[in-house]
PDB file of N, CA and C in Angstrom:
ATOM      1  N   UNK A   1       0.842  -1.172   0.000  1.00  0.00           N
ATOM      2  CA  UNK A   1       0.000   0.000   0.000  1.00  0.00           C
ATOM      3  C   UNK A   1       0.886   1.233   0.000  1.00  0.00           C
ATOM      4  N   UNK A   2       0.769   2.505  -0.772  1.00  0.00           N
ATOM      5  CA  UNK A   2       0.936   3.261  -0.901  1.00  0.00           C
ATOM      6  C   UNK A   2       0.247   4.670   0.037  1.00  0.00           C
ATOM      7  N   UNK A   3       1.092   5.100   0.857  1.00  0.00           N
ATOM      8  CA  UNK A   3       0.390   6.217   1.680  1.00  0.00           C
ATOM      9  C   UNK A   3       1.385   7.703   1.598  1.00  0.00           C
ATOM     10  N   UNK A   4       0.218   8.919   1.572  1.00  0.00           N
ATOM     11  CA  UNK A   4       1.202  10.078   1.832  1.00  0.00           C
ATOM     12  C   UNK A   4       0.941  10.336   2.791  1.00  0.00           C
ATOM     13  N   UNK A   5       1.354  11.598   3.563  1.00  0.00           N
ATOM     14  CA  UNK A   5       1.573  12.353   4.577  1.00  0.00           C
ATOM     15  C   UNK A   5       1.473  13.636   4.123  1.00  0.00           C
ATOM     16  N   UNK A   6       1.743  14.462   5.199  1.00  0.00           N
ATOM     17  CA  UNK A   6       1.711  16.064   5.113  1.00  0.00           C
ATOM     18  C   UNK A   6       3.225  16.313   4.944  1.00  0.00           C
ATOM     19  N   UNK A   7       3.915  15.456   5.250  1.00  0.00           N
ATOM     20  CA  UNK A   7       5.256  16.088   5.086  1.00  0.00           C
ATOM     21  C   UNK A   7       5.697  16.688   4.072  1.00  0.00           C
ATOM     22  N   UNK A   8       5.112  16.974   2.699  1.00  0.00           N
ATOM     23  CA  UNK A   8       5.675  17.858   1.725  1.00  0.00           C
ATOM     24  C   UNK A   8       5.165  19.069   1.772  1.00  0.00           C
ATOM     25  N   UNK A   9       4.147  19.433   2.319  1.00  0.00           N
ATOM     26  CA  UNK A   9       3.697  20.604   3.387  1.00  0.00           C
ATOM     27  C   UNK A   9       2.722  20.627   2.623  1.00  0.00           C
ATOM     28  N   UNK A  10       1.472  19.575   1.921  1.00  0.00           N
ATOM     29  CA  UNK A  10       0.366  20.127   1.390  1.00  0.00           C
ATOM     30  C   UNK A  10      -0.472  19.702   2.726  1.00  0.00           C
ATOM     31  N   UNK A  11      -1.857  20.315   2.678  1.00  0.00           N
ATOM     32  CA  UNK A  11      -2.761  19.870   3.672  1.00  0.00           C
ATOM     33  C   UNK A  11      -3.357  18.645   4.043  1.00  0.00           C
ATOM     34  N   UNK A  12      -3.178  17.620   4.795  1.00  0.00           N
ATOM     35  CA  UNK A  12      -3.580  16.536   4.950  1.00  0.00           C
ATOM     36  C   UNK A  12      -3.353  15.761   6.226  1.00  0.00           C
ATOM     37  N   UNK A  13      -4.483  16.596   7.353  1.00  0.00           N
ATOM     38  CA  UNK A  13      -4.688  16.289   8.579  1.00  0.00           C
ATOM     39  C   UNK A  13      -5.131  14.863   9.288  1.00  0.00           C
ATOM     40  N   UNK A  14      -5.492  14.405   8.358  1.00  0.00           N
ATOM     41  CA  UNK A  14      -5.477  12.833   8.361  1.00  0.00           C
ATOM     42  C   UNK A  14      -5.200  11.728   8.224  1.00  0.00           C
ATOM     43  N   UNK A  15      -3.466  11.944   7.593  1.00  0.00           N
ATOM     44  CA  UNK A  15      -2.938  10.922   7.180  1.00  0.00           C
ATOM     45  C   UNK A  15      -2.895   9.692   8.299  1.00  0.00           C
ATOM     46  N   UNK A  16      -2.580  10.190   9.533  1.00  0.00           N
ATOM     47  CA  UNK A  16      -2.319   8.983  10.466  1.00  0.00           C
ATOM     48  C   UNK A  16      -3.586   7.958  10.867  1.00  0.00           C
ATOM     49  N   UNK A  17      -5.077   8.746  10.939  1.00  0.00           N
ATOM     50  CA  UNK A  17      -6.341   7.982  10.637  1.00  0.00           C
ATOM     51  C   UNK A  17      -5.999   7.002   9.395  1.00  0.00           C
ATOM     52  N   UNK A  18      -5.461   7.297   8.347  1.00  0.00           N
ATOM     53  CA  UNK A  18      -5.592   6.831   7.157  1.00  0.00           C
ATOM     54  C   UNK A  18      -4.497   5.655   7.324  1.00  0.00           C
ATOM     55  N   UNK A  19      -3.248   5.887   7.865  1.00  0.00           N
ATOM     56  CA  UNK A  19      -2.030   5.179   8.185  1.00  0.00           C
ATOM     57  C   UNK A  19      -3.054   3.680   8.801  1.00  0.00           C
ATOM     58  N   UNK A  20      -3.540   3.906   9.991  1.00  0.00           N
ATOM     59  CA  UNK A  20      -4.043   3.103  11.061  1.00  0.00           C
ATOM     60  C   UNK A  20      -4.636   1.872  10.198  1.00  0.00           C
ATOM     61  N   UNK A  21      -5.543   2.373   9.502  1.00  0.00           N
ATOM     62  CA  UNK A  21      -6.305   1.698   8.588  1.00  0.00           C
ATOM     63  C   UNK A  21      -5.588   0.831   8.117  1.00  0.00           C
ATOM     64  N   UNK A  22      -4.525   1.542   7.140  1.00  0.00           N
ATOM     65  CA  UNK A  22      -3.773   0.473   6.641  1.00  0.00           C
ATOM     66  C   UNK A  22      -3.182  -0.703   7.183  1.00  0.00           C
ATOM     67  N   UNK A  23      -2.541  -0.067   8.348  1.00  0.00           N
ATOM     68  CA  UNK A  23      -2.368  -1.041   9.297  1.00  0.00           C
ATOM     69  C   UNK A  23      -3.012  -2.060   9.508  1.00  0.00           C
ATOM     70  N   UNK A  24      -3.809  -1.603   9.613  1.00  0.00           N
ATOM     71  CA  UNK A  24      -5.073  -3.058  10.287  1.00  0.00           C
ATOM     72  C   UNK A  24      -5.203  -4.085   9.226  1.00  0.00           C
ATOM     73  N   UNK A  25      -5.700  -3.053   7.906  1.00  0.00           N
ATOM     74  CA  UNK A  25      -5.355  -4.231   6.963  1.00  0.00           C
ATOM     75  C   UNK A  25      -4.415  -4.702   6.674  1.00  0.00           C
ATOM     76  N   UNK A  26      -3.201  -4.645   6.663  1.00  0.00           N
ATOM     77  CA  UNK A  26      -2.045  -4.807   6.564  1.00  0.00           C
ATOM     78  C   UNK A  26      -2.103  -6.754   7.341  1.00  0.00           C
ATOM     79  N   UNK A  27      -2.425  -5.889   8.741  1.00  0.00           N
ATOM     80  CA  UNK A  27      -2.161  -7.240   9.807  1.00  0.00           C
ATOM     81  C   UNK A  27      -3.243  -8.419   9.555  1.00  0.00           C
ATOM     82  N   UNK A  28      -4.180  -8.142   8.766  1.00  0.00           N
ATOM     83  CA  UNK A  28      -5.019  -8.948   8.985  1.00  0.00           C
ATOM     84  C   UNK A  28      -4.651  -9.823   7.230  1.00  0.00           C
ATOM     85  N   UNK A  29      -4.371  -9.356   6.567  1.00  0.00           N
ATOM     86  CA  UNK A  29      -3.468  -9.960   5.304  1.00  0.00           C
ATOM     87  C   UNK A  29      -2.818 -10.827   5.434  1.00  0.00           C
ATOM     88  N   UNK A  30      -1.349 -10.335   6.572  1.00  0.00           N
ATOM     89  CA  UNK A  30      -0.714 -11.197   7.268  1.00  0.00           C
ATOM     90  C   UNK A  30      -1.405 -12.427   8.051  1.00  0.00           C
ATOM     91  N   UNK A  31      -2.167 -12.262   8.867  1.00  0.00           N
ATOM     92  CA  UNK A  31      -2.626 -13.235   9.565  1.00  0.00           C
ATOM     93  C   UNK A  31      -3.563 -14.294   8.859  1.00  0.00           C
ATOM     94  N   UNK A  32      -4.296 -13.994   7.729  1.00  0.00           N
ATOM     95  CA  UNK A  32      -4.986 -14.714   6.471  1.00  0.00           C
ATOM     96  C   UNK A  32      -4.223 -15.541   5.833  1.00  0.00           C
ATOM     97  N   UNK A  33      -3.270 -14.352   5.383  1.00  0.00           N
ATOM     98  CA  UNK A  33      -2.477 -14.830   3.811  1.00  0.00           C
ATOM     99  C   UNK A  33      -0.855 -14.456   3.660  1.00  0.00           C
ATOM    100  N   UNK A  34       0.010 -15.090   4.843  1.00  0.00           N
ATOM    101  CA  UNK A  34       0.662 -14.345   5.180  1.00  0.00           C
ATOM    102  C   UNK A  34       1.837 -14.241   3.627  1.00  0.00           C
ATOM    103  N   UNK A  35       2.173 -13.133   3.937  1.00  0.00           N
ATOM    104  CA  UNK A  35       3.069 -12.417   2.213  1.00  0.00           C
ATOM    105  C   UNK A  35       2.457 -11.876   1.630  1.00  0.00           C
ATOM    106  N   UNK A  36       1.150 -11.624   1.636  1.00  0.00           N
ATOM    107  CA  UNK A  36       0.008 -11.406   0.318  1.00  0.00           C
ATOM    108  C   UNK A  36       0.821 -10.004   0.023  1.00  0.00           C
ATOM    109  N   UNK A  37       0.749  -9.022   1.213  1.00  0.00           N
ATOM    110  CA  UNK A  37       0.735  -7.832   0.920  1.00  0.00           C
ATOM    111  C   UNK A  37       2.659  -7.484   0.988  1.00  0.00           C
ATOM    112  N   UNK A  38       3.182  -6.307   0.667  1.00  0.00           N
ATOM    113  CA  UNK A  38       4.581  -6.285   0.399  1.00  0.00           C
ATOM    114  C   UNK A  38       4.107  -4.908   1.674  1.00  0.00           C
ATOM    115  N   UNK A  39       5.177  -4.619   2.188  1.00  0.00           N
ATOM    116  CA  UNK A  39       5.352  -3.639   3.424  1.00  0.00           C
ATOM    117  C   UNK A  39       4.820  -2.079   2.502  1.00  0.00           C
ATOM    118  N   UNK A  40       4.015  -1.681   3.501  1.00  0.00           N
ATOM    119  CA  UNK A  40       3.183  -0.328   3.119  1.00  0.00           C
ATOM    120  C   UNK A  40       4.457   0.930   3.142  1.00  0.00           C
ATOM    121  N   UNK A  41       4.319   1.759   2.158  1.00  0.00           N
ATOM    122  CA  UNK A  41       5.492   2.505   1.733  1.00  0.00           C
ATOM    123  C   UNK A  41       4.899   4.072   1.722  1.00  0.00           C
ATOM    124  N   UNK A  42       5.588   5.234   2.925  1.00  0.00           N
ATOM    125  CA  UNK A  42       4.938   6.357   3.115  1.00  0.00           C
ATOM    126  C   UNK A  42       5.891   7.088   2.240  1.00  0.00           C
ATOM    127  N   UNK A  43       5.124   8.172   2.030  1.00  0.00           N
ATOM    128  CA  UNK A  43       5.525   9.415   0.849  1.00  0.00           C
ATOM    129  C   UNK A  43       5.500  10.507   1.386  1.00  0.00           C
ATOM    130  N   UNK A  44       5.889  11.981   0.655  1.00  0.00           N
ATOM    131  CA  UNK A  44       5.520  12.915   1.099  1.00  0.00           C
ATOM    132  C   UNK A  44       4.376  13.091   0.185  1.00  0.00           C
ATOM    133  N   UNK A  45       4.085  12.582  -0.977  1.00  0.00           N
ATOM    134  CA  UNK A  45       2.919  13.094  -1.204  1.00  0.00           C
ATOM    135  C   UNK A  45       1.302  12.878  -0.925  1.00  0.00           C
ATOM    136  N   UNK A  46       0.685  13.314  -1.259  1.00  0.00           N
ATOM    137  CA  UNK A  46      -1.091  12.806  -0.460  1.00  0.00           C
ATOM    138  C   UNK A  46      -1.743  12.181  -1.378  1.00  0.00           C
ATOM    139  N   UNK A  47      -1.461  12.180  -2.615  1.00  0.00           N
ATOM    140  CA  UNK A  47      -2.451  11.178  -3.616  1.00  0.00           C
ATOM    141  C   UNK A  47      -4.098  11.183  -3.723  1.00  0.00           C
ATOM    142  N   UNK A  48      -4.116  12.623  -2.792  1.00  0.00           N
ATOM    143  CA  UNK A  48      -5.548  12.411  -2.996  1.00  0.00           C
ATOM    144  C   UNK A  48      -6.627  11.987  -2.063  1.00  0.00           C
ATOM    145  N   UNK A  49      -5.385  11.487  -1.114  1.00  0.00           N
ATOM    146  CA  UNK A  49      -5.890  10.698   0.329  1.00  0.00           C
ATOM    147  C   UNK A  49      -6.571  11.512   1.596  1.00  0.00           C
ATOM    148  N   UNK A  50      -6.318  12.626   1.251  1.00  0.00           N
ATOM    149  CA  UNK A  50      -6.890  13.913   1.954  1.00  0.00           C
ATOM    150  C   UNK A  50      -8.535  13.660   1.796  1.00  0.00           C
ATOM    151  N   UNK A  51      -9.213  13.637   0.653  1.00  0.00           N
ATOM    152  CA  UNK A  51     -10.599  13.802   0.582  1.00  0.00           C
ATOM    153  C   UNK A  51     -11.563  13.098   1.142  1.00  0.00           C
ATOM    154  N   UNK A  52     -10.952  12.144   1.441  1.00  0.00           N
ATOM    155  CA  UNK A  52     -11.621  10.754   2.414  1.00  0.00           C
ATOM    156  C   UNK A  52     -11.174  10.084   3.379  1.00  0.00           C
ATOM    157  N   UNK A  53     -11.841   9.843   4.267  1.00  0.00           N
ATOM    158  CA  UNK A  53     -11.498   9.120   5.365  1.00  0.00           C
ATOM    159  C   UNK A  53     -11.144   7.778   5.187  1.00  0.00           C
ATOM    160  N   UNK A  54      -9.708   7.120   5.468  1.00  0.00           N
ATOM    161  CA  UNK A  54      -9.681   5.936   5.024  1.00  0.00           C
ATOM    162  C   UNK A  54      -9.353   5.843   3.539  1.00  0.00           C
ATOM    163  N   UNK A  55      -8.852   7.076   2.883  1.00  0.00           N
ATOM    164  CA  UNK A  55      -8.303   6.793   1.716  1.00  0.00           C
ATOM    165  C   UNK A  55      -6.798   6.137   1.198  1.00  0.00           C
ATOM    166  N   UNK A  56      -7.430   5.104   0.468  1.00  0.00           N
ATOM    167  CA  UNK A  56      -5.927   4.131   0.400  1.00  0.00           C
ATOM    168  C   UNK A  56      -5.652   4.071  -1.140  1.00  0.00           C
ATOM    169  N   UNK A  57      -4.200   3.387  -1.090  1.00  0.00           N
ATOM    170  CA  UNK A  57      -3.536   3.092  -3.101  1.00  0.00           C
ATOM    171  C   UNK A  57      -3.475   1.586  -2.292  1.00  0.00           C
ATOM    172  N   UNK A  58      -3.704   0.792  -3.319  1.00  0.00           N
ATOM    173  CA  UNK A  58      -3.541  -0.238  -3.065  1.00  0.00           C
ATOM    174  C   UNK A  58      -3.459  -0.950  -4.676  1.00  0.00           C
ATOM    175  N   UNK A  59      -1.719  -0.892  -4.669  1.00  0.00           N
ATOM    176  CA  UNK A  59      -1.749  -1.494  -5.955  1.00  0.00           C
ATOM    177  C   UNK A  59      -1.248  -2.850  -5.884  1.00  0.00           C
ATOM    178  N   UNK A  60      -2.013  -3.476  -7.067  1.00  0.00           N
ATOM    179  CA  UNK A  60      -2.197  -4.977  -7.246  1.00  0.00           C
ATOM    180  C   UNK A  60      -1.540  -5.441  -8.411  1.00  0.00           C
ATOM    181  N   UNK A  61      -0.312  -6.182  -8.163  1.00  0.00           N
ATOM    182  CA  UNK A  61       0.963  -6.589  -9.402  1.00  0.00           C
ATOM    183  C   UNK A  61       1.199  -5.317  -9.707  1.00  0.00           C
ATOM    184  N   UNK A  62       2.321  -6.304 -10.782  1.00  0.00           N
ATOM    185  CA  UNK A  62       3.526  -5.442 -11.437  1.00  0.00           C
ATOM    186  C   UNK A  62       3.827  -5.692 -12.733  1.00  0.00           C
ATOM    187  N   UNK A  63       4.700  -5.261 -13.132  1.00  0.00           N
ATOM    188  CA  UNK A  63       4.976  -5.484 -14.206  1.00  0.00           C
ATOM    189  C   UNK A  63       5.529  -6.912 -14.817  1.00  0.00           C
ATOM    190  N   UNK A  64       5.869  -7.451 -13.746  1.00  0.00           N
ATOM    191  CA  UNK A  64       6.148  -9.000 -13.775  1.00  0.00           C
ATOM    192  C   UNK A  64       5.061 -10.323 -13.866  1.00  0.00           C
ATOM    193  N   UNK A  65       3.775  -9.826 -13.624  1.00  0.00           N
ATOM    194  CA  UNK A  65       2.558 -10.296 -13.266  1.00  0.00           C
ATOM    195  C   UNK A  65       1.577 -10.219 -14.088  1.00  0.00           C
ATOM    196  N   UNK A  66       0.785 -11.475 -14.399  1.00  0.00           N
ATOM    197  CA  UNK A  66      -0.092 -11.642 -15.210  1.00  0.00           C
ATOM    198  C   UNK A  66      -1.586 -11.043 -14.734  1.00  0.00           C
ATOM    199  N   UNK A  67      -2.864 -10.606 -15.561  1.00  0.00           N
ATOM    200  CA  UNK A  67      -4.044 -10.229 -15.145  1.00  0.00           C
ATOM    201  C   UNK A  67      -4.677 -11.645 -14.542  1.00  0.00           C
ATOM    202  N   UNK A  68      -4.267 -12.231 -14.889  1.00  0.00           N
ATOM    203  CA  UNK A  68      -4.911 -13.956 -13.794  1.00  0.00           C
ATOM    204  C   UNK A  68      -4.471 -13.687 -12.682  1.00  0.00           C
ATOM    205  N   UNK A  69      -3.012 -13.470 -12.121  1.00  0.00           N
ATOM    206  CA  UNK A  69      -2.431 -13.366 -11.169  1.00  0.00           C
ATOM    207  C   UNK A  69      -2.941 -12.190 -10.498  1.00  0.00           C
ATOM    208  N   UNK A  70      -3.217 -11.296 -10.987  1.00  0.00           N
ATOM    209  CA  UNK A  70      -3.887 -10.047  -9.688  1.00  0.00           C
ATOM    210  C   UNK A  70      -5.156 -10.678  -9.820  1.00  0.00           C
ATOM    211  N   UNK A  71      -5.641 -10.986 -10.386  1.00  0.00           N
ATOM    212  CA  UNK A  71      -7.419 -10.798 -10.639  1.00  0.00           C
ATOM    213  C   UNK A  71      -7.626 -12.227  -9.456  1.00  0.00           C
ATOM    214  N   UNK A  72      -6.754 -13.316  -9.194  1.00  0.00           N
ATOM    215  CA  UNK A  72      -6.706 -14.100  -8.105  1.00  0.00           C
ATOM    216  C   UNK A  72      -6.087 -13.311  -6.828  1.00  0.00           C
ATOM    217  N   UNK A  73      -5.337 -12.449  -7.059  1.00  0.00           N
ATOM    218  CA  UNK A  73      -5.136 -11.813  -5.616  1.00  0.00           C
ATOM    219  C   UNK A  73      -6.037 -10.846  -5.330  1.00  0.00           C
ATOM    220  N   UNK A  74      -6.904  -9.790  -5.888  1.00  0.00           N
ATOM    221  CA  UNK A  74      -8.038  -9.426  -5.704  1.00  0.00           C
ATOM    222  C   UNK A  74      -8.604 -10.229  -4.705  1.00  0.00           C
ATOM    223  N   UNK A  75      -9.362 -11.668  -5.092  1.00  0.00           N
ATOM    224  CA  UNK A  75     -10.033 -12.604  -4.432  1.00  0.00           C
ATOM    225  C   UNK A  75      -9.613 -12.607  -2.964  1.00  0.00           C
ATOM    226  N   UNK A  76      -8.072 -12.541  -2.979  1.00  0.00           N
ATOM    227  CA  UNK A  76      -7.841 -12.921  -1.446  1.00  0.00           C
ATOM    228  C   UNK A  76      -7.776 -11.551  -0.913  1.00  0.00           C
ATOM    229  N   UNK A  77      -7.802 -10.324  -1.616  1.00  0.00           N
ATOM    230  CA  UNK A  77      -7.947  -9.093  -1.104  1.00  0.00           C
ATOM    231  C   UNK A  77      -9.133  -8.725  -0.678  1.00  0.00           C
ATOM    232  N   UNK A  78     -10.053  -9.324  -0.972  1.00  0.00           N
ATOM    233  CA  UNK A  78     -11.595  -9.015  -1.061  1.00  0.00           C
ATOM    234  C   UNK A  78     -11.861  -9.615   0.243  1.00  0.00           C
ATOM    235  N   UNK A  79     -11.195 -10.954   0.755  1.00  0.00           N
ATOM    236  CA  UNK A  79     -11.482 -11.657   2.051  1.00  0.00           C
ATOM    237  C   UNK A  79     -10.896 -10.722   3.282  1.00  0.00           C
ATOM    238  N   UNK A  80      -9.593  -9.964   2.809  1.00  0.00           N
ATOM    239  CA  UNK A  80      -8.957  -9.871   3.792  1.00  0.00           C
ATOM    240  C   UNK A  80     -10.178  -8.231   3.651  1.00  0.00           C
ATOM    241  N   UNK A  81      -9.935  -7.310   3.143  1.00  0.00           N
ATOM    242  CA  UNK A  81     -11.369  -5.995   3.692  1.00  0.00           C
ATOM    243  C   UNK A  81     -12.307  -6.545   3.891  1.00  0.00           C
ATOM    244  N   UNK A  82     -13.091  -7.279   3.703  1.00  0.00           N
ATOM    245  CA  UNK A  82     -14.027  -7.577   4.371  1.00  0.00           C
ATOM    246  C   UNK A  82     -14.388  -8.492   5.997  1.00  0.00           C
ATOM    247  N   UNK A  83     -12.975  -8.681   6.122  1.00  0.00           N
ATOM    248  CA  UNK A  83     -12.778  -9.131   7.877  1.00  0.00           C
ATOM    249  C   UNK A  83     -12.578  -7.139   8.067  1.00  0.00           C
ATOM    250  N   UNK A  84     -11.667  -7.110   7.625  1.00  0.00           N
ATOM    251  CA  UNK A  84     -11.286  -5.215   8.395  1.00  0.00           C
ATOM    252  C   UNK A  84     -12.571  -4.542   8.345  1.00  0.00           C
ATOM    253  N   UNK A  85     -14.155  -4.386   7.341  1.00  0.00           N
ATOM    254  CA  UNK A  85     -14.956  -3.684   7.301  1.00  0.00           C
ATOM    255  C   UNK A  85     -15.635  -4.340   8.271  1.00  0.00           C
ATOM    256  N   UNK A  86     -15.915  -5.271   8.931  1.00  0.00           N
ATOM    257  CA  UNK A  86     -16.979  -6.059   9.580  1.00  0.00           C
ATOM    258  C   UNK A  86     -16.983  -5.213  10.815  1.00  0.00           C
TER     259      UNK A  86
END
């Protein structure tokens, strides 16, 4: 997961609400599926993450990776937010 901060000095009083989140999902990935997710990586920039509560990047493969291969990790992404939304 991809997160900014305020540290490049734009406005975004919520990053650490937003951080937490990740967190949680983060741990609960781990505890599901452990590896699924690669360690969450902070920025100075906000991406946008300002406008919503709980706004996340959550990118799925790479350039090494087939659309079967995310479109099956989706699946296990879908299990793991929906333990974190419950």
């Amino acid at each position: 997961m991809l997160f900014g901060t305020n540290n490049g000095g734009l406005w975004h009083p919520n990053w650490n609400q937003n951080l937490k989140f990740a967190v949680k999902v983060q741990e609960k990935a781990e505890e599901m599926y452990p590896g699924l997710f690669k360690p969450i990586m902070l920025t100075k920039s906000r991406y946008n993450q300002h406008t919503a509560k709980y706004a996340s990047i959550i990118e799925v493969g790479a350039t090494g990776n087939t659309l079967e291969q995310c479109l099956t990790s989706m699946k296990y992404l879908s299990k793991v937010m929906d333990e974190v939304l419950k």
